[in-house]
Each structure stands twice: as structure tokens, then as C-alpha cells.
Protein backbone atom coordinates (compact mmCIF):
# COMPACT_ATOMS: atom_id res chain seq x y z
CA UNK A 1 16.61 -82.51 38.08
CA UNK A 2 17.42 -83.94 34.49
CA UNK A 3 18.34 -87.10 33.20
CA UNK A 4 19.14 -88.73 29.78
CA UNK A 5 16.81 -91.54 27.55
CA UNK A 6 17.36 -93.47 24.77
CA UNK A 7 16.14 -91.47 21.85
CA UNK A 8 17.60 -94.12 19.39
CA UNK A 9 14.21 -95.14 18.36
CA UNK A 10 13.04 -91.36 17.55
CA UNK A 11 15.45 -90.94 14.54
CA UNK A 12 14.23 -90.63 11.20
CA UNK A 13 16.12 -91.59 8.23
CA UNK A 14 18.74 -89.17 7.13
CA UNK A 15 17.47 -86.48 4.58
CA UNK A 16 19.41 -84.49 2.39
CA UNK A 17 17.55 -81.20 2.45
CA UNK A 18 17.74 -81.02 6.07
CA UNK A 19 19.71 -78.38 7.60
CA UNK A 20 22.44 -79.25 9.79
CA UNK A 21 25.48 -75.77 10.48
CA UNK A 22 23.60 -75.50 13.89
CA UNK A 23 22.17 -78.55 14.22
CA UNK A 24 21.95 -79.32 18.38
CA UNK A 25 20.80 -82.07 20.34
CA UNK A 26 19.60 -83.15 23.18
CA UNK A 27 23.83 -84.11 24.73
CA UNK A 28 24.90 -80.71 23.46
CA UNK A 29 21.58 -78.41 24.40
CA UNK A 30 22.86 -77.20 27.77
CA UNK A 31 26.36 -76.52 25.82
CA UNK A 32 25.03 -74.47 22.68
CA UNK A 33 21.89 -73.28 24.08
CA UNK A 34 21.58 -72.58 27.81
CA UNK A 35 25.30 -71.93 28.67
CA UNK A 36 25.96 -70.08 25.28
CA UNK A 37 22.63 -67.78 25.76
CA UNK A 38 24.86 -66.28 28.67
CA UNK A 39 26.50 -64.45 25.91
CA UNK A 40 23.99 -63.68 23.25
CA UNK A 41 20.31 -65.09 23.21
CA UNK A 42 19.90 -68.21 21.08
CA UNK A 43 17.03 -68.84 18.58
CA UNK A 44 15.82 -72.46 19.13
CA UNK A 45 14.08 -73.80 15.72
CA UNK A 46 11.95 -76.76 16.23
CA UNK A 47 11.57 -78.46 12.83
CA UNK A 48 10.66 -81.85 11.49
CA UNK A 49 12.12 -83.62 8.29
CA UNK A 50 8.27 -83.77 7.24
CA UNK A 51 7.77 -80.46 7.00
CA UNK A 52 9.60 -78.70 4.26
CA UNK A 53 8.11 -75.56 5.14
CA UNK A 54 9.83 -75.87 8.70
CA UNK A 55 13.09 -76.97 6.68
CA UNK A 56 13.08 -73.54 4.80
CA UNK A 57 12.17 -71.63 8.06
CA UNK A 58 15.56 -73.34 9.48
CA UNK A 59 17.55 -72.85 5.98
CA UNK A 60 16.13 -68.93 6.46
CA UNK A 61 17.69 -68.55 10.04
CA UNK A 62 20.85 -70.47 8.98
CA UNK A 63 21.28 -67.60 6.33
CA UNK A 64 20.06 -64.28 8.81
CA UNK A 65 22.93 -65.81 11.33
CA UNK A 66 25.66 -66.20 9.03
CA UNK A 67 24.69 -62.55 7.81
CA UNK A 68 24.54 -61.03 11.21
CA UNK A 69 26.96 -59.82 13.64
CA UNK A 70 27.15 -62.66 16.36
CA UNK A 71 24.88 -60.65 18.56
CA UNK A 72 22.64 -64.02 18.49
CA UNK A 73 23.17 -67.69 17.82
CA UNK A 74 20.81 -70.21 16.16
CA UNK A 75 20.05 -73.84 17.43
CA UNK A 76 18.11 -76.39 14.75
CA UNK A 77 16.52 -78.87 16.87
CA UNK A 78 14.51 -82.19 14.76
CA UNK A 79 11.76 -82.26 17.34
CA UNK A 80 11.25 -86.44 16.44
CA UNK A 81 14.57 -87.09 17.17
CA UNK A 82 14.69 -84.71 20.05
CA UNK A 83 11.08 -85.55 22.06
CA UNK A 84 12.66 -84.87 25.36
CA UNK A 85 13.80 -81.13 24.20
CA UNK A 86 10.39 -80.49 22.31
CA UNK A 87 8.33 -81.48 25.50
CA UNK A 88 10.05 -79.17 27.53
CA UNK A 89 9.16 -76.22 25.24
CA UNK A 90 5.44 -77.48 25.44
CA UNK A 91 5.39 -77.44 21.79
CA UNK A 92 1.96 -77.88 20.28
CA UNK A 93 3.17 -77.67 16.29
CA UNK A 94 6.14 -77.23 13.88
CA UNK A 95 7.57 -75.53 13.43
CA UNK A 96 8.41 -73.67 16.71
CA UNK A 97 10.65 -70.66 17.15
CA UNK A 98 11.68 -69.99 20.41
CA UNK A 99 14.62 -67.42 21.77
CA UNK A 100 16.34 -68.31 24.71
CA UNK A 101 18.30 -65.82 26.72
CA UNK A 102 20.10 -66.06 30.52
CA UNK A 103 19.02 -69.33 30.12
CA UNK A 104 15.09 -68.23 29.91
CA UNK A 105 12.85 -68.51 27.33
CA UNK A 106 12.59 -65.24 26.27
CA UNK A 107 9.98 -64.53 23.02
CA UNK A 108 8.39 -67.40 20.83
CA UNK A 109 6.09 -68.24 17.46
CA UNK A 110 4.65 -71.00 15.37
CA UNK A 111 4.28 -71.36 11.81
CA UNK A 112 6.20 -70.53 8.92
CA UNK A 113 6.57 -66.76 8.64
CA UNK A 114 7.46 -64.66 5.75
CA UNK A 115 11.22 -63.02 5.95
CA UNK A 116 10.33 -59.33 6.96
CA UNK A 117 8.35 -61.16 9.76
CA UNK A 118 11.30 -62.88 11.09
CA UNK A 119 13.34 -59.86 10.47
CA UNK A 120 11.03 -57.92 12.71
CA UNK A 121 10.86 -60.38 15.53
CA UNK A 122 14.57 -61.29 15.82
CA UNK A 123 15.26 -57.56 15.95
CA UNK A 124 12.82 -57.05 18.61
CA UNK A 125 14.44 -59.89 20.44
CA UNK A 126 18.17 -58.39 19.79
CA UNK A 127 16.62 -55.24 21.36
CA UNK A 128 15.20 -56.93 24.48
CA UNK A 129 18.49 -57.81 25.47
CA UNK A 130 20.63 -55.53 24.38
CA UNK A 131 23.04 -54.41 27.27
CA UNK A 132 22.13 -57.17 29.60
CA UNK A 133 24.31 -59.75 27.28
CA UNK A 134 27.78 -59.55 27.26
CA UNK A 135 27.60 -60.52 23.22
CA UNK A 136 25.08 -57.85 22.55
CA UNK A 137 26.37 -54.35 23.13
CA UNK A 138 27.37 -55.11 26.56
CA UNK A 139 30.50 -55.49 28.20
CA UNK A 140 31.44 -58.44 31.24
CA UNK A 141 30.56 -56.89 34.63
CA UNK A 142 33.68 -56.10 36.48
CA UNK A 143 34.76 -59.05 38.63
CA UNK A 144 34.40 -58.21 42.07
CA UNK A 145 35.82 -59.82 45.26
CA UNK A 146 33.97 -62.38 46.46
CA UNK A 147 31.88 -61.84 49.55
CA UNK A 148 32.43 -64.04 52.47
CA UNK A 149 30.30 -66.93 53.23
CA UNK A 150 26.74 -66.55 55.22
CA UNK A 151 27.72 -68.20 58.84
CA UNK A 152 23.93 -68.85 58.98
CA UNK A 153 24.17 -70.84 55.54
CA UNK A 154 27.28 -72.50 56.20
CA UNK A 155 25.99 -74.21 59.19
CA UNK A 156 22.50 -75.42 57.58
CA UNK A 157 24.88 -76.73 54.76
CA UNK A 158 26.85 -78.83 57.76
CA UNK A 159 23.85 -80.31 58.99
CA UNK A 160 22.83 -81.01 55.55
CA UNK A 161 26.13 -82.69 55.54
CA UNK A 162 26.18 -84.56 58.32
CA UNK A 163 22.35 -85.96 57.51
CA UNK A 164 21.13 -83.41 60.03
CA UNK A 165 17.54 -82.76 58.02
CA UNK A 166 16.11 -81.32 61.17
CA UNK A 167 18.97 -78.99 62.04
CA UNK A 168 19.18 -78.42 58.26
CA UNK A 169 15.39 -77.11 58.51
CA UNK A 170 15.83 -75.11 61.76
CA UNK A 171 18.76 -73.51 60.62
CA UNK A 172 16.53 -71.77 57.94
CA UNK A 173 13.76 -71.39 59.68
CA UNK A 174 16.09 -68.97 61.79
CA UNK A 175 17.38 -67.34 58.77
CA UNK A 176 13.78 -66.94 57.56
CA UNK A 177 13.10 -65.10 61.08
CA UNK A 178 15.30 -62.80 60.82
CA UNK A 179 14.76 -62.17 57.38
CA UNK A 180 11.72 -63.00 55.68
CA UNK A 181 12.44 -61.81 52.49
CA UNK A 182 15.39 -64.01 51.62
CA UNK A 183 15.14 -65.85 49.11
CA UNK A 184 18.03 -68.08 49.11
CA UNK A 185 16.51 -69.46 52.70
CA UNK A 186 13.29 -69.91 51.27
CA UNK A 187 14.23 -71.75 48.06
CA UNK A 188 16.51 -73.72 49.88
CA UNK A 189 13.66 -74.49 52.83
CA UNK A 190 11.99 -75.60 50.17
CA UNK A 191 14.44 -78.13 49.13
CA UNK A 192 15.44 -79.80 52.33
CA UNK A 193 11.73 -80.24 53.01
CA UNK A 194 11.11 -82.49 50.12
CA UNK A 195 14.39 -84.30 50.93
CA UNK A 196 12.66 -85.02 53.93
CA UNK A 197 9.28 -85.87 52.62
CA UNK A 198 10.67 -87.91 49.94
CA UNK A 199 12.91 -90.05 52.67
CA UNK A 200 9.66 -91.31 54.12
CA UNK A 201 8.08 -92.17 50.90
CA UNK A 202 7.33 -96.37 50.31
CA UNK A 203 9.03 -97.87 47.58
CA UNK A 204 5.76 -98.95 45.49
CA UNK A 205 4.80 -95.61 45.85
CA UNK A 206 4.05 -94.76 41.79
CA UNK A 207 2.31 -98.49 41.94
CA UNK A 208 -0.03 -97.66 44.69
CA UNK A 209 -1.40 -94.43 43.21
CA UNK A 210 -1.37 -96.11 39.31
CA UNK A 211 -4.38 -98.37 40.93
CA UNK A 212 -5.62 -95.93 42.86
CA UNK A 213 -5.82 -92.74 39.94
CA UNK A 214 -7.99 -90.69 42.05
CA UNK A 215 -6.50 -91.24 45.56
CA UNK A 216 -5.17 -87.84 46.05
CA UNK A 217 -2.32 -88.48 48.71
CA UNK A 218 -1.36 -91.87 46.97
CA UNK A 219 -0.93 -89.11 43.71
CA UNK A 220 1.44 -86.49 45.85
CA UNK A 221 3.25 -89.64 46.81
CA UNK A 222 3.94 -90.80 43.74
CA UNK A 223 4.46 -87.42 42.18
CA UNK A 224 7.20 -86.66 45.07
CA UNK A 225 8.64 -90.22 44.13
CA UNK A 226 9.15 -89.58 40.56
CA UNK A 227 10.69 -85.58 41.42
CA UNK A 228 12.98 -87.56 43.29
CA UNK A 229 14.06 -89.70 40.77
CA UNK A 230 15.02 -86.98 38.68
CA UNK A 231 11.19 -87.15 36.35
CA UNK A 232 9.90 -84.28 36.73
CA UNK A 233 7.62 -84.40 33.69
CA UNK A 234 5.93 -87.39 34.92
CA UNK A 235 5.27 -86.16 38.20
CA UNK A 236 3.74 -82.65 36.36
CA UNK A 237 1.90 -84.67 34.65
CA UNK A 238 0.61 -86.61 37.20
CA UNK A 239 -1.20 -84.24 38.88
CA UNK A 240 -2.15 -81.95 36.47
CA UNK A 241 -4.20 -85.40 35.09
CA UNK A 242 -5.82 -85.66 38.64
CA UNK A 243 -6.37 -81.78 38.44
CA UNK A 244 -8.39 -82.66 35.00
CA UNK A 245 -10.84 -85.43 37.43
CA UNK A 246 -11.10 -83.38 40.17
CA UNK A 247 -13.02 -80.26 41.39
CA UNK A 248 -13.78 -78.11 44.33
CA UNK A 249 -11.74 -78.75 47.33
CA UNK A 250 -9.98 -81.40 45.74
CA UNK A 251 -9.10 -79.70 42.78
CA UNK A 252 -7.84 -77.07 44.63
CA UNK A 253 -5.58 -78.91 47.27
CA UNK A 254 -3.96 -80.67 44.14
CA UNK A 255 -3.20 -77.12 42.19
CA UNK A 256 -1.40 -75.75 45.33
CA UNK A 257 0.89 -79.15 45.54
CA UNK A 258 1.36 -78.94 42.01
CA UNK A 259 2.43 -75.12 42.48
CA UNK A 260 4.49 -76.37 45.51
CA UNK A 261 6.62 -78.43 43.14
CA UNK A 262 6.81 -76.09 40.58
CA UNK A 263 9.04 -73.68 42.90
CA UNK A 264 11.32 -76.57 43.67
CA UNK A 265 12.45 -74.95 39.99
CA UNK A 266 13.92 -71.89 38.64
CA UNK A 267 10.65 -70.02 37.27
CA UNK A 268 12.31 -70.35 33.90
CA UNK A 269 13.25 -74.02 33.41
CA UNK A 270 11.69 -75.26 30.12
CA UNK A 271 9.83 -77.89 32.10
CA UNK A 272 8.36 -75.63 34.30
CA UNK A 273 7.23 -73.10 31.81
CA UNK A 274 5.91 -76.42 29.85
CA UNK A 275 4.06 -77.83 32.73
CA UNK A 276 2.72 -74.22 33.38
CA UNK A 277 1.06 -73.84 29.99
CA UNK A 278 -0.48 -77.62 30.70
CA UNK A 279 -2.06 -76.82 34.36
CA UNK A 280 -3.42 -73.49 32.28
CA UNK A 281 -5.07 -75.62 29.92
CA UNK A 282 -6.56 -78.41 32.75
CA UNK A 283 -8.26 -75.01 34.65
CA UNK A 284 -9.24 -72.95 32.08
């Protein structure tokens, strides 16, 4: 559930003292962070061209990763001209260091810090992983054959195929019967059960609950809308505004929706971790 904007109107002019060896984007982030912190965990340096301090912090990394042994990778990310990328971290200031490994965030920090400081912390990340990474003292796990296909999934995946929602669900269900610990079935329950809620949803759906903001079932309506269409910030957002105006009961029934979507997600996706840290802030 991603999609691409126009970030044209983010860039800042170009600078000269800005670093740029392992400069990444928001087109090549999956490539050089998510998919390459497979192999060794990637340190993710939010900077801006207005702060020299986060410049140096960048320059500083660029130097400890030429110097090291490839056991980690570095990714310079200018947060202004990479919004999408800086919201998904839930960054609150720059600069912002975060490590990123199986895809996960793993260890973070803000601030400028002092070289025996970063030192310290990028061992202690190195360490973390070490042996679970096939670029850090680990080796590729043997290939193995590959086990046959789940009868039980295969024919909820048919349904699913043939528009079948409600055999799609049952077939599940069943699976969930028999085993109520599996937790392909239940993430993929999940799934086909907000296909199905979001098939039934009206078309003015975000409309209806933007003049209505404290209409709670025009707000999961409109939240479910935007999931749908691939926005999942805006439907976070959404409710965790109505969470802000809301209490008792109310608040309540919200949070558990909100939650709902959230495991529509891997637990580790950047804009579930940011959205996280945001429904944290609206309760507490």
C-alpha cells in the first residue's frame, strides 16, 4: 500500500557542501534501503541543506562506511526533498539517524553526536545483527526444496480469484478452526475482509466525513476509503485526529479501528511504526 507524489516542489537549490556518495531517494529507497538491508543493515541519515551540523553528521558516516568492512551500508536522505520518506520515519528533527535491518527499523537517534558516540552506536547496531545478515558474519541459509502448496490456501486464493469474497472468507475461517494459531489465515482474513468492507463503501465517502469531523462511522468510512486507495497516512491520520476530539466510549471504539488497520501492515512498515508513535502521543 504505497504510491508515488510529485516532490518537484520540495527541492531546494543545489548546494555544494552537501553530501551526495549515498545519496537515496524516494524512487531508489526500496532498492538501496529495504531490499539491500537483507544483506547488511543500512544507516538512514535524515539531513537538511540548512543544517550544516546534519551535513557533517552525513560527511562523518560517508567517511566510517568507506573505512569499514561492508558489514553496513549508509543511505543520505534530504528530508525537504524527500517529505514522503521523512514522514514515514515520524521524524520530529534533523538530523535523524535511523538503522534499518530485514527491512525493520532497527535502532535510532537525533542530534548531532560526537564521533566516539557514533562509533559506539553503529557498533552496537553491527552487533545486533550479526549472524542473522548474510553481509555480517553470516552465511545464506541453505536453499531448501520448496514445500508444496496449502490445499486449504490454494482454494481461498481461487475464490479470491474468481470474486468469490464469501468463499474467500469461509475458506479461512475453516483454516482458522482448525488452527487458530496461524498466522498466514489470520493476516490474510484480515485482508479479504476489508476488500469486502471497502466494496460497499460510497464514492463521496472522504467528503461526507470532511463535513461531518466528528461522525465516527462517516470517519472509518473515509479512513477505509483512503487505505484503499493506497493513503495510508491520511487514513492514520484521520483517526488518530478524531482520537484527539474524542473520549470514553468513543475514544475507545476509534483506537481499536485504528489498531484494526494497523495489522492490515507488517508491524515494521515505516508508516506503521510512524503512525504508532502519533496514536502514542494523541493518548498519552
Amino acid at each position: 500500500m504505497s504510491g508515488a507524489v510529485d516532490l518537484s516542489a520540495l527541492k531546494q537549490p543545489a548546494a555544494t557542501d552537501v553530501p551526495s556518495g549515498h545519496a537515496v531517494t524516494e524512487a531508489d529507497f526500496e532498492t538501496k534501503v529495504l531490499r539491500r538491508s537483507l544483506q547488511v543493515p543500512v544507516v538512514v541519515v535524515l539531513y537538511s541543506q540548512r543544517s550544516p551540523g546534519s551535513v557533517e553528521l552525513v560527511k562523518l558516516f560517508e567517511r566510517l562506511v568507506a573505512e569499514g568492512d561492508d558489514s553496513w551500508d549508509l543511505a543520505a536522505v534530504e528530508a525537504e526533498a524527500n517529505m514522503r520518506i521523512a514522514q514515514a520515519f515520524g521524524v520530529q528533527g534533523i538530523p535523524t539517524v535511523i538503522a534499518v535491518a530485514a527491512g525493520q527499523p532497527l535502532a535510532d537517534f537525533q542530534g548531532a553526536q560526537p564521533e566516539p558516540q557514533v562509533k559506539q552506536w553503529l557498533a552496537a547496531v553491527i552487533e545486533a545483527v550479526r549472524g542473522r545478515l548474510p553481509g555480517v558474519d553470516g552465511e545464506a541459509p541453505p536453499e531448501q526444496e520448496e514445500a508444496p502448496e496449502d490445499p486449504r490456501f490454494v482454494a481461498a486464493e481461487e475464490a479470491l480469484e474468481r470474486g468469490d469474497i464469501a468463499g474467500a472468507e469461509a475458506a479461512y475461517e475453516k483454516i482458522l478452526a482448525e488452527e487458530p494459531g496461524n498466522v498466514d489465515a489470520t493476516a490474510a482474513l484480515r485482508q479479504v475482509r476489508f476488500f469486502d468492507r471497502a466494496q460497499g463503501l460510497p464514492d463521496d465517502a472522504i467528503a461526507r466525513s470532511d463535513a461531518a469531523p466528528t461522525d465516527i462511522d462517516a470517519a472509518f468510512a473515509a479512513a477505509d476509503m483512503e487505505l484503499f486507495n493506497q493513503l495510508p497516512e491520511e487514513a492514520f491520520d484521520r483517526l488518530i485526529a478524531l482520537i484527539k476530539r474524542s473520549a470514553g466510549d468513543d475514544r475507545n471504539r476509534v483506537r481499536t479501528r485504528l489498531v484494526e488497520l494497523f495489522e492490515l501492515f507488517d508491524t515494521g512498515e515505516p508508516v506503521v511504526v510512524a503512525a504508532r508513535r502519533r496514536l502514542a502521543s494523541a493518548l498519552y
